[in-house]
N, C-alpha and C. Protein backbone atom coordinates (compact mmCIF):
# COMPACT_ATOMS: atom_id res chain seq x y z
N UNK A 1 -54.64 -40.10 25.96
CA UNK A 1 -54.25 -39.75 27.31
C UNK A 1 -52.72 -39.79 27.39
N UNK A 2 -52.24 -38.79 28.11
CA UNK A 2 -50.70 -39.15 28.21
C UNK A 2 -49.95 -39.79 28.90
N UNK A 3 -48.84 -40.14 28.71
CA UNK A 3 -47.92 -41.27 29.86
C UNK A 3 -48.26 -40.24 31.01
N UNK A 4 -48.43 -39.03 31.85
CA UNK A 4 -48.55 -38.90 33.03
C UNK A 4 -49.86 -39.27 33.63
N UNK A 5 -50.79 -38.79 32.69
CA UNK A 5 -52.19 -39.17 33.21
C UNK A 5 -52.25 -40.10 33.04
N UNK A 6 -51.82 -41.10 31.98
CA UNK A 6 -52.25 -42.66 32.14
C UNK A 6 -51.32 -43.44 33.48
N UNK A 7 -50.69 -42.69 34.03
CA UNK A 7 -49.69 -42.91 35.36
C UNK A 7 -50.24 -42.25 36.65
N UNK A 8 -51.12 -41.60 36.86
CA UNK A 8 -51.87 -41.04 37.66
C UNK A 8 -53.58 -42.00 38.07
N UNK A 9 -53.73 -42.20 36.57
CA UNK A 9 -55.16 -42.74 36.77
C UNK A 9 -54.45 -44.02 37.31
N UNK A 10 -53.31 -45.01 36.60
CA UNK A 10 -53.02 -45.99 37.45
C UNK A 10 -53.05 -45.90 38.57
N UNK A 11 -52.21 -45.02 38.96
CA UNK A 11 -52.17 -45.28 40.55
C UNK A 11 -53.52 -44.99 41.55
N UNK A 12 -54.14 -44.03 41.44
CA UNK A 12 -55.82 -44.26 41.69
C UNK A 12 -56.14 -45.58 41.22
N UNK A 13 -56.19 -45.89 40.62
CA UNK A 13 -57.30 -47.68 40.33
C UNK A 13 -56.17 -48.50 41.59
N UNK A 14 -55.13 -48.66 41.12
CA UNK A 14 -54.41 -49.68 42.11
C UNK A 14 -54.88 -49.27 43.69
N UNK A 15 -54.72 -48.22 44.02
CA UNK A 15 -55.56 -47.87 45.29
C UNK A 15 -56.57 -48.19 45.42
N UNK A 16 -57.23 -47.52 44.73
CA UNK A 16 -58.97 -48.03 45.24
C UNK A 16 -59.16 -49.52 44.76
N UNK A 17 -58.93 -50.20 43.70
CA UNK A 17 -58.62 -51.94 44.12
C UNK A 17 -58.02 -52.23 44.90
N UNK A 18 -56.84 -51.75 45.78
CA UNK A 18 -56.75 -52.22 47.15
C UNK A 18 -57.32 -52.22 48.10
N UNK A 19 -58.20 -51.01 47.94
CA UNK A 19 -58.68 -51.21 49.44
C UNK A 19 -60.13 -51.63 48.97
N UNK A 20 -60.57 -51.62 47.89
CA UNK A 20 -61.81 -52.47 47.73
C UNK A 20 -61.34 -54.09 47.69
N UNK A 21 -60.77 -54.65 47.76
CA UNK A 21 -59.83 -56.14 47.50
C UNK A 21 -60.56 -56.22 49.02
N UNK A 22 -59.86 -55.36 49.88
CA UNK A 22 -59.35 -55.95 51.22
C UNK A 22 -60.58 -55.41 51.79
N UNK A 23 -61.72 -54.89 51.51
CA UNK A 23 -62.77 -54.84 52.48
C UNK A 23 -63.80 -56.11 51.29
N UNK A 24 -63.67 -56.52 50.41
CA UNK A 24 -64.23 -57.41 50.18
C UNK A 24 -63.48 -58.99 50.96
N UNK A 25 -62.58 -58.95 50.85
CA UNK A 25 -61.45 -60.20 52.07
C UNK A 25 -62.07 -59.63 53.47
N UNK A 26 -62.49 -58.42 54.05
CA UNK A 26 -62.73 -58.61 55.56
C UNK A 26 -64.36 -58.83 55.65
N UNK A 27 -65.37 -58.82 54.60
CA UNK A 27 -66.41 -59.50 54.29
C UNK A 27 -66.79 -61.08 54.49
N UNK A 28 -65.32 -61.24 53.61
CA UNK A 28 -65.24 -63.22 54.01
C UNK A 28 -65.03 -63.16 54.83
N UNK A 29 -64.09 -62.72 55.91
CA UNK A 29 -63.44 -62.98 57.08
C UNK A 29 -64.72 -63.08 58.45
N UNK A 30 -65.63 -61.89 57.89
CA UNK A 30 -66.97 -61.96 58.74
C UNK A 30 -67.86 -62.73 58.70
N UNK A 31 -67.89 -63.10 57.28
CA UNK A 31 -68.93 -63.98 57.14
C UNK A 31 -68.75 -65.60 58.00
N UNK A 32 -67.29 -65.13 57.88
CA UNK A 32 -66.86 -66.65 58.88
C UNK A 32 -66.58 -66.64 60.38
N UNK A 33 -67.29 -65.38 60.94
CA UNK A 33 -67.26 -65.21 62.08
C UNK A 33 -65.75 -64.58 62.79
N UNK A 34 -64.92 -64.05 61.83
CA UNK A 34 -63.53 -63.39 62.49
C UNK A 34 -63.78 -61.77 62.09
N UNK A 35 -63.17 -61.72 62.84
CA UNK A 35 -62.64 -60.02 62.48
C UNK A 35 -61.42 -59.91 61.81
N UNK A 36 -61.87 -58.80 61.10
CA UNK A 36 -60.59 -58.51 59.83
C UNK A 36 -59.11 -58.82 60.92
N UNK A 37 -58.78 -58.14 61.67
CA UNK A 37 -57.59 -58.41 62.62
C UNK A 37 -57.55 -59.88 62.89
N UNK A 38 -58.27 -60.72 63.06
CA UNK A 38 -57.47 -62.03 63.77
C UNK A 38 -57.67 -62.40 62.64
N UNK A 39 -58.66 -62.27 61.41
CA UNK A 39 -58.56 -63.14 60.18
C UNK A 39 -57.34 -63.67 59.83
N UNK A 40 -56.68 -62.05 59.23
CA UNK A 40 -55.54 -61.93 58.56
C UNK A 40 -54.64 -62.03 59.56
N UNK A 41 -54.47 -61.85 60.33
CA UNK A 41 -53.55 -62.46 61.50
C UNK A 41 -53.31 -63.96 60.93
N UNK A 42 -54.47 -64.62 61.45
CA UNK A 42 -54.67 -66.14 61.02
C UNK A 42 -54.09 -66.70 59.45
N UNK A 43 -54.63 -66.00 58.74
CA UNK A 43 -53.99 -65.72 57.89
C UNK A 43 -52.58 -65.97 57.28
N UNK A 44 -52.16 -64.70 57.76
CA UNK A 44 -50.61 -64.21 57.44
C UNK A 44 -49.87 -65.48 58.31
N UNK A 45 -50.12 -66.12 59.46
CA UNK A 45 -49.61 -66.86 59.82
C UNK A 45 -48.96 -67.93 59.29
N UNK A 46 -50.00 -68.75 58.71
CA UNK A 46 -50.03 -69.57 57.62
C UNK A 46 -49.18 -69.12 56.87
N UNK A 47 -49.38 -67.91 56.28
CA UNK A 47 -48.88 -67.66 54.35
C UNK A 47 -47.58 -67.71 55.06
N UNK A 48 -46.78 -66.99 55.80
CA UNK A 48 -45.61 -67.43 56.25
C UNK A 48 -44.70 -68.30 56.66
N UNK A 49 -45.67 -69.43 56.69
CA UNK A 49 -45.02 -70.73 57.52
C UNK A 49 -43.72 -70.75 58.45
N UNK A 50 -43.16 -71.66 58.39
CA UNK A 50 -42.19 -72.32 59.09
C UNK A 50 -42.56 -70.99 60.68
N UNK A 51 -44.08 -71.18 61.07
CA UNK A 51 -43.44 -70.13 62.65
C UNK A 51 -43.22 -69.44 62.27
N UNK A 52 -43.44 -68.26 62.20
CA UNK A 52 -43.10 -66.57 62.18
C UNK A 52 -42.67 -66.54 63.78
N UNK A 53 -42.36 -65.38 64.04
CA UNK A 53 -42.21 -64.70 65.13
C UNK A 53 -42.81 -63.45 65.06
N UNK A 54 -43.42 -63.00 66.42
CA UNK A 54 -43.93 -61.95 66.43
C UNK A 54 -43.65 -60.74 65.46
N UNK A 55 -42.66 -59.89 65.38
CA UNK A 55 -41.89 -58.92 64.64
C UNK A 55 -41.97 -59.04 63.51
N UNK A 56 -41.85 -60.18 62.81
CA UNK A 56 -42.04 -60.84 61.13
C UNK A 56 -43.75 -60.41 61.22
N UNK A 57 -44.47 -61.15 61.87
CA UNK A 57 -45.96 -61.30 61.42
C UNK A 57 -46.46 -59.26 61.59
N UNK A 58 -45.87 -58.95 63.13
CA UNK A 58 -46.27 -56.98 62.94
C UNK A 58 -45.60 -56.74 61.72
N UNK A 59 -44.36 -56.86 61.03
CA UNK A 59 -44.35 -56.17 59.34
C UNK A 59 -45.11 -56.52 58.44
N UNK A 60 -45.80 -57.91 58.33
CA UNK A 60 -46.39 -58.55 57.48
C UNK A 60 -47.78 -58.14 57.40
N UNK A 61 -48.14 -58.04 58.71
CA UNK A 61 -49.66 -57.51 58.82
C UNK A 61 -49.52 -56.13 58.82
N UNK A 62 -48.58 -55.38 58.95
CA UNK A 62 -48.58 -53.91 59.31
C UNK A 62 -49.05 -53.09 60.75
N UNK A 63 -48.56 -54.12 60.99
CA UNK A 63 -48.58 -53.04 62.73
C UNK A 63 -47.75 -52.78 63.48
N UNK A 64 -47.90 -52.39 64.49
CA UNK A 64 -46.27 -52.26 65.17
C UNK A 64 -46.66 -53.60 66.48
N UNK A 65 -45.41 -53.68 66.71
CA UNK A 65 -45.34 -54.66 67.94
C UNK A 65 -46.30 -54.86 69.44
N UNK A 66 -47.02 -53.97 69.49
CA UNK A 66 -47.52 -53.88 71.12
C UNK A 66 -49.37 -53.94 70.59
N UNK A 67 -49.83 -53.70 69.17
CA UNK A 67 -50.62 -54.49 68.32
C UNK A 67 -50.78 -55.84 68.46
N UNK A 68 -49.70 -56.57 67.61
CA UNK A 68 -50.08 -57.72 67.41
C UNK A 68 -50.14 -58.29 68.80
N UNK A 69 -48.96 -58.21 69.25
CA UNK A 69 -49.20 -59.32 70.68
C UNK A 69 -50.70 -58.90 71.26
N UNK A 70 -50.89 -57.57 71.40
CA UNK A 70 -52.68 -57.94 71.61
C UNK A 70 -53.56 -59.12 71.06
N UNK A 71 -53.53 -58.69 69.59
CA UNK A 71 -54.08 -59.39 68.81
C UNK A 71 -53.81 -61.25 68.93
N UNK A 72 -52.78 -61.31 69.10
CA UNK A 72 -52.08 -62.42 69.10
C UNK A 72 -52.55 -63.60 70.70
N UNK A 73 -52.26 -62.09 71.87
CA UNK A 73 -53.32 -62.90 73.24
C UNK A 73 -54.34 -63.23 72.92
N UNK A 74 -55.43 -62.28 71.92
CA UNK A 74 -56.53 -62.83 71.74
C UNK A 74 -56.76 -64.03 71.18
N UNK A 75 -56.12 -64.50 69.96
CA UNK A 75 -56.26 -65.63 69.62
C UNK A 75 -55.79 -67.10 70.05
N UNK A 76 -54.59 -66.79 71.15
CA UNK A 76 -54.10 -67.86 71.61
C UNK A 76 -55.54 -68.10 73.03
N UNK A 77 -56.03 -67.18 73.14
CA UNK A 77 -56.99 -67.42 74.12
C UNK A 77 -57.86 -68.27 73.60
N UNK A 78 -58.55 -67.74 72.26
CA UNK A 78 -59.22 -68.61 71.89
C UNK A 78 -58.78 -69.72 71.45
N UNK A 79 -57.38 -70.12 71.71
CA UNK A 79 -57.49 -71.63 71.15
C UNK A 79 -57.12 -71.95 69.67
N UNK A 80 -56.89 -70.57 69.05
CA UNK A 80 -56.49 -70.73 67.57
C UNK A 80 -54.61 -70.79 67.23
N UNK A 81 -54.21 -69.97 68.50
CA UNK A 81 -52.49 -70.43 67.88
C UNK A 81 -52.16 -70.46 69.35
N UNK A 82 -50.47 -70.77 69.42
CA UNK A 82 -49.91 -71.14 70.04
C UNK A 82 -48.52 -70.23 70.34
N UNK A 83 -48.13 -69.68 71.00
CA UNK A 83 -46.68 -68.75 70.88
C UNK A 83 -45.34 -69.49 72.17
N UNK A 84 -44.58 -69.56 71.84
CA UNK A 84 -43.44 -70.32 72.57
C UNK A 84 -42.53 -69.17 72.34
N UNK A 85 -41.51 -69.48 73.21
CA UNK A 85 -40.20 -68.81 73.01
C UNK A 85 -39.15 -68.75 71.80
N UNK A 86 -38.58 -68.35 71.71
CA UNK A 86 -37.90 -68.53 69.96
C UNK A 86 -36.62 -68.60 70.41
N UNK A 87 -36.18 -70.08 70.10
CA UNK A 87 -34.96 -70.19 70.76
C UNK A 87 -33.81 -69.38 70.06
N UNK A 88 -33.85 -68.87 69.29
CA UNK A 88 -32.74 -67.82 68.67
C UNK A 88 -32.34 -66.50 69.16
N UNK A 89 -34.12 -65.91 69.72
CA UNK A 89 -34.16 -64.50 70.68
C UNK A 89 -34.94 -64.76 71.68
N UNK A 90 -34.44 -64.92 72.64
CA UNK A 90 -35.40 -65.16 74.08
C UNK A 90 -36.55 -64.23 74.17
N UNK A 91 -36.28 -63.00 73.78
CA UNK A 91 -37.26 -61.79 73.66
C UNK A 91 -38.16 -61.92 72.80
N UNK A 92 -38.16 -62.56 71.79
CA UNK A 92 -39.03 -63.37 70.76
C UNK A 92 -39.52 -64.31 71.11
N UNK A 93 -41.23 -64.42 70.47
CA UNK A 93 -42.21 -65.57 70.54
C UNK A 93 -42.43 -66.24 68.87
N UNK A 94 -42.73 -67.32 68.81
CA UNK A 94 -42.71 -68.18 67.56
C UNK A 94 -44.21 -68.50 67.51
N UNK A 95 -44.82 -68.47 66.79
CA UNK A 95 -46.36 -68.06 66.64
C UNK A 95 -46.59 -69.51 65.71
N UNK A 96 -47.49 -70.36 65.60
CA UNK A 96 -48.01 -71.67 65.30
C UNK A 96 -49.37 -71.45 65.63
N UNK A 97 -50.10 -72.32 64.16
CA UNK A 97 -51.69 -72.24 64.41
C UNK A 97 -51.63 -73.71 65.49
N UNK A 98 -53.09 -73.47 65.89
CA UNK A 98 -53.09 -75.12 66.81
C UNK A 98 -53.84 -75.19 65.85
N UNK A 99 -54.39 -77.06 65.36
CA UNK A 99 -55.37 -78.22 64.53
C UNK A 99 -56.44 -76.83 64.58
N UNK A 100 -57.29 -76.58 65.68
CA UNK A 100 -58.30 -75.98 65.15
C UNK A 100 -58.02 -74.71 64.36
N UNK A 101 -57.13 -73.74 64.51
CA UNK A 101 -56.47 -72.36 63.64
C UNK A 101 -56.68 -72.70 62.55
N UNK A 102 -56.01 -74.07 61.99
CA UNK A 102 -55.46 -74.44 60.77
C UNK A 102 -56.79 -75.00 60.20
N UNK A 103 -57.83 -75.32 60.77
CA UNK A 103 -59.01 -75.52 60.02
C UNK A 103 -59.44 -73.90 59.46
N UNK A 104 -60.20 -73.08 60.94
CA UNK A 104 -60.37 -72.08 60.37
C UNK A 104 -59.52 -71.29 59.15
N UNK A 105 -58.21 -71.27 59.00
CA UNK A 105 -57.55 -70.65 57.66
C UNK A 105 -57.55 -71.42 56.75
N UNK A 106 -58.34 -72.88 56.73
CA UNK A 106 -58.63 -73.40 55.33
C UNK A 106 -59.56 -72.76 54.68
N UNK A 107 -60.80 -72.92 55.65
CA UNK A 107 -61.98 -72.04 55.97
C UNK A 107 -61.80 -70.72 54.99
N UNK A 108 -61.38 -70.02 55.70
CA UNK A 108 -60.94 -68.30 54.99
C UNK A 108 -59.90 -68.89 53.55
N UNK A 109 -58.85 -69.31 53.53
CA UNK A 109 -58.58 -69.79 52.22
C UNK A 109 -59.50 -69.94 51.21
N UNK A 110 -60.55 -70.71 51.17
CA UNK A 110 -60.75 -71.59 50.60
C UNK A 110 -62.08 -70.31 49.90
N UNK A 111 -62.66 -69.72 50.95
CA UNK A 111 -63.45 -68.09 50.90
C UNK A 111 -62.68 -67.06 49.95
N UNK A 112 -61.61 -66.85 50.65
CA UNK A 112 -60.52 -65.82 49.55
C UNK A 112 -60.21 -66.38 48.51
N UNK A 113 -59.91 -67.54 48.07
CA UNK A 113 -59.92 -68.24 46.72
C UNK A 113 -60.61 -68.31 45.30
N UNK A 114 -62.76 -68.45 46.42
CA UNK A 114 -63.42 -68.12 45.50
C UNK A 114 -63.69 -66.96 45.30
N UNK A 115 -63.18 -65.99 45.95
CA UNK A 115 -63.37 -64.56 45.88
C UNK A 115 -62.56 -63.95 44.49
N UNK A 116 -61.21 -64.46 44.67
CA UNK A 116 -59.90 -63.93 43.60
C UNK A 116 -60.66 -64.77 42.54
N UNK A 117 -61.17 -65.88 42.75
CA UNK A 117 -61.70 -66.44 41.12
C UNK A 117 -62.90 -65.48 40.45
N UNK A 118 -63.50 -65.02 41.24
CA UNK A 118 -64.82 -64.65 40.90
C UNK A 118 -64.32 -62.68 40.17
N UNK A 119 -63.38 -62.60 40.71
CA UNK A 119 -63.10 -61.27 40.81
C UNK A 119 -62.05 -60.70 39.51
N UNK A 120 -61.06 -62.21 38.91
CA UNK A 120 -60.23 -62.47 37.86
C UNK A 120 -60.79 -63.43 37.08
N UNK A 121 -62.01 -63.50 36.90
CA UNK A 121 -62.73 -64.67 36.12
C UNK A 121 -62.55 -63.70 34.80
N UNK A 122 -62.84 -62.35 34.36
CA UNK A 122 -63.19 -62.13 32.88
C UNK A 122 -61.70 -61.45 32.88
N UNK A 123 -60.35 -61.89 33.40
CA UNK A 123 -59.07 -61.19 33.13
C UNK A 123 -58.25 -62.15 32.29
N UNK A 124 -57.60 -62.39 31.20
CA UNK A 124 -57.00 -63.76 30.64
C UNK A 124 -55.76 -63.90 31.46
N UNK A 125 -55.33 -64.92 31.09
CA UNK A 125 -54.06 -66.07 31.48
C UNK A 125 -53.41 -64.49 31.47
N UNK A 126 -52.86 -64.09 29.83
CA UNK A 126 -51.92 -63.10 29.72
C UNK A 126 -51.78 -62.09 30.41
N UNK A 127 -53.15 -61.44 30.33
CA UNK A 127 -53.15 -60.20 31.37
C UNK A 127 -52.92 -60.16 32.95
N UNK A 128 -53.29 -61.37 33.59
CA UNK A 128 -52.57 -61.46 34.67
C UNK A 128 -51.36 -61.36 34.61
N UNK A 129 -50.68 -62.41 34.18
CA UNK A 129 -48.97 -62.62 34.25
C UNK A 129 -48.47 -61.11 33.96
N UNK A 130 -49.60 -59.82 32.93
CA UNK A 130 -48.70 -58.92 32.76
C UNK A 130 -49.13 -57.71 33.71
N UNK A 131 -50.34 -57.81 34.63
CA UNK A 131 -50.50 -57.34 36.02
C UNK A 131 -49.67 -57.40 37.19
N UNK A 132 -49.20 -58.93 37.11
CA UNK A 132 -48.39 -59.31 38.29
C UNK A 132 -46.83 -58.90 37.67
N UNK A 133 -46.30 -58.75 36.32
CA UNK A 133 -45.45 -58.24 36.15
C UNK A 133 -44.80 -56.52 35.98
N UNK A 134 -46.41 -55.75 36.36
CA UNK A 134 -46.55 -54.50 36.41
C UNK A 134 -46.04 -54.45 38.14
N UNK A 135 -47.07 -55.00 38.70
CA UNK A 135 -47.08 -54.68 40.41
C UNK A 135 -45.46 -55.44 40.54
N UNK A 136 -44.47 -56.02 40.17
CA UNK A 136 -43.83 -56.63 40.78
C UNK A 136 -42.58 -55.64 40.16
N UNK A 137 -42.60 -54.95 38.92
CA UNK A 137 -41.96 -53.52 38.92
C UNK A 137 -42.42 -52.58 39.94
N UNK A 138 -43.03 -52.17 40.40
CA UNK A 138 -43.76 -51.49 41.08
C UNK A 138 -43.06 -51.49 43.00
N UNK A 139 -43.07 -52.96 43.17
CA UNK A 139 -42.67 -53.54 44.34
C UNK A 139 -41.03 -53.39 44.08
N UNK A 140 -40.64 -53.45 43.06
CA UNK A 140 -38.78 -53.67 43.06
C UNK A 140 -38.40 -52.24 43.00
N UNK A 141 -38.95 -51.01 42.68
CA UNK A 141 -39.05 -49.58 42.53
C UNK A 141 -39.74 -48.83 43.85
N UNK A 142 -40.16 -49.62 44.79
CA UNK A 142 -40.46 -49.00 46.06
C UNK A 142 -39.20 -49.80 47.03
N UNK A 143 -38.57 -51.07 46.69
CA UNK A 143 -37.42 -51.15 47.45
C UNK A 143 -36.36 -49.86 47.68
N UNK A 144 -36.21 -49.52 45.64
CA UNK A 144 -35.23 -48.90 45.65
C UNK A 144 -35.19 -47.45 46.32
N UNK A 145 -36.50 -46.77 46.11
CA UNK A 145 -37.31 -45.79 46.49
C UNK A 145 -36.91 -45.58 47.98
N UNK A 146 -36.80 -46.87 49.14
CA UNK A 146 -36.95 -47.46 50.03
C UNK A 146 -35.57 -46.63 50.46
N UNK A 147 -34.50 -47.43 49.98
CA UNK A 147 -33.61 -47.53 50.06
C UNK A 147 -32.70 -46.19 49.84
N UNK A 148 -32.94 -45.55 49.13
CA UNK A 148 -32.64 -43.88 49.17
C UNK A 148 -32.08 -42.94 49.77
């Protein structure tokens, strides 16, 4: 096969493992009673720590701004996070799970965990490190791409 087609079929597999990844992650997310949106909301919260602010968490999750804060009323309704003012931009909210949030995203953690094990169980040590060193060319070549 040649370097183009073996560069073509890549990029098909990386696609369709993405979006098969992430409807197997909104599987867990159901099985635990969330919807893919507040999962990964819940989620991304966490993986971000120190407080995100609104604007950080819409790039992170991929939405635009008038999204999440939906998303975001919903969950502070239920009792899963918390949003305050951000003393840096008054126009900005600072997003925090409350005790119960932070259970549920152990919850889903702990789901997505055995998922990536079950899913990289027959991949070795090596071949990861040289997956994650493929995608992370990949990611430094869409900055530049970006940037253009």
């Amino acid at each position: 096969m040649s370097r183009i087609e073996q560069e073509k079929q890549f990029a098909m597999r990386v696609a369709t493992a993405s979006r098969k990844w992430r409807q197997m992650g909104d599987q867990a997310l159901k099985r635990l009673g969330l919807s893919s949106a507040s999962g990964w909301c819940l989620v991304y919260i966490d993986r971000l720590g120190d407080n995100p602010n609104q604007v950080e968490l819409a790039r992170t999750v991929g939405v635009r701004e008038p999204t999440i804060v939906r998303m975001l009323a919903g969950l502070e309704k239920s009792g899963l996070i918390t949003r305050s003012p951000d003393p840096e931009d008054a126009r900005a909210k600072i997003i925090a799970l409350t005790p119960q949030g932070t259970d549920i995203v152990k919850q889903v953690e702990n789901s997505l965990r055995m998922l990536r094990h079950d899913l990289l169980a027959n991949v070795s040590d090596a071949d990861l490190a040289a997956a994650l060193h493929v995608l992370d060319e990949i990611l430094t070549a869409r900055a530049e791409w970006k940037d253009a």
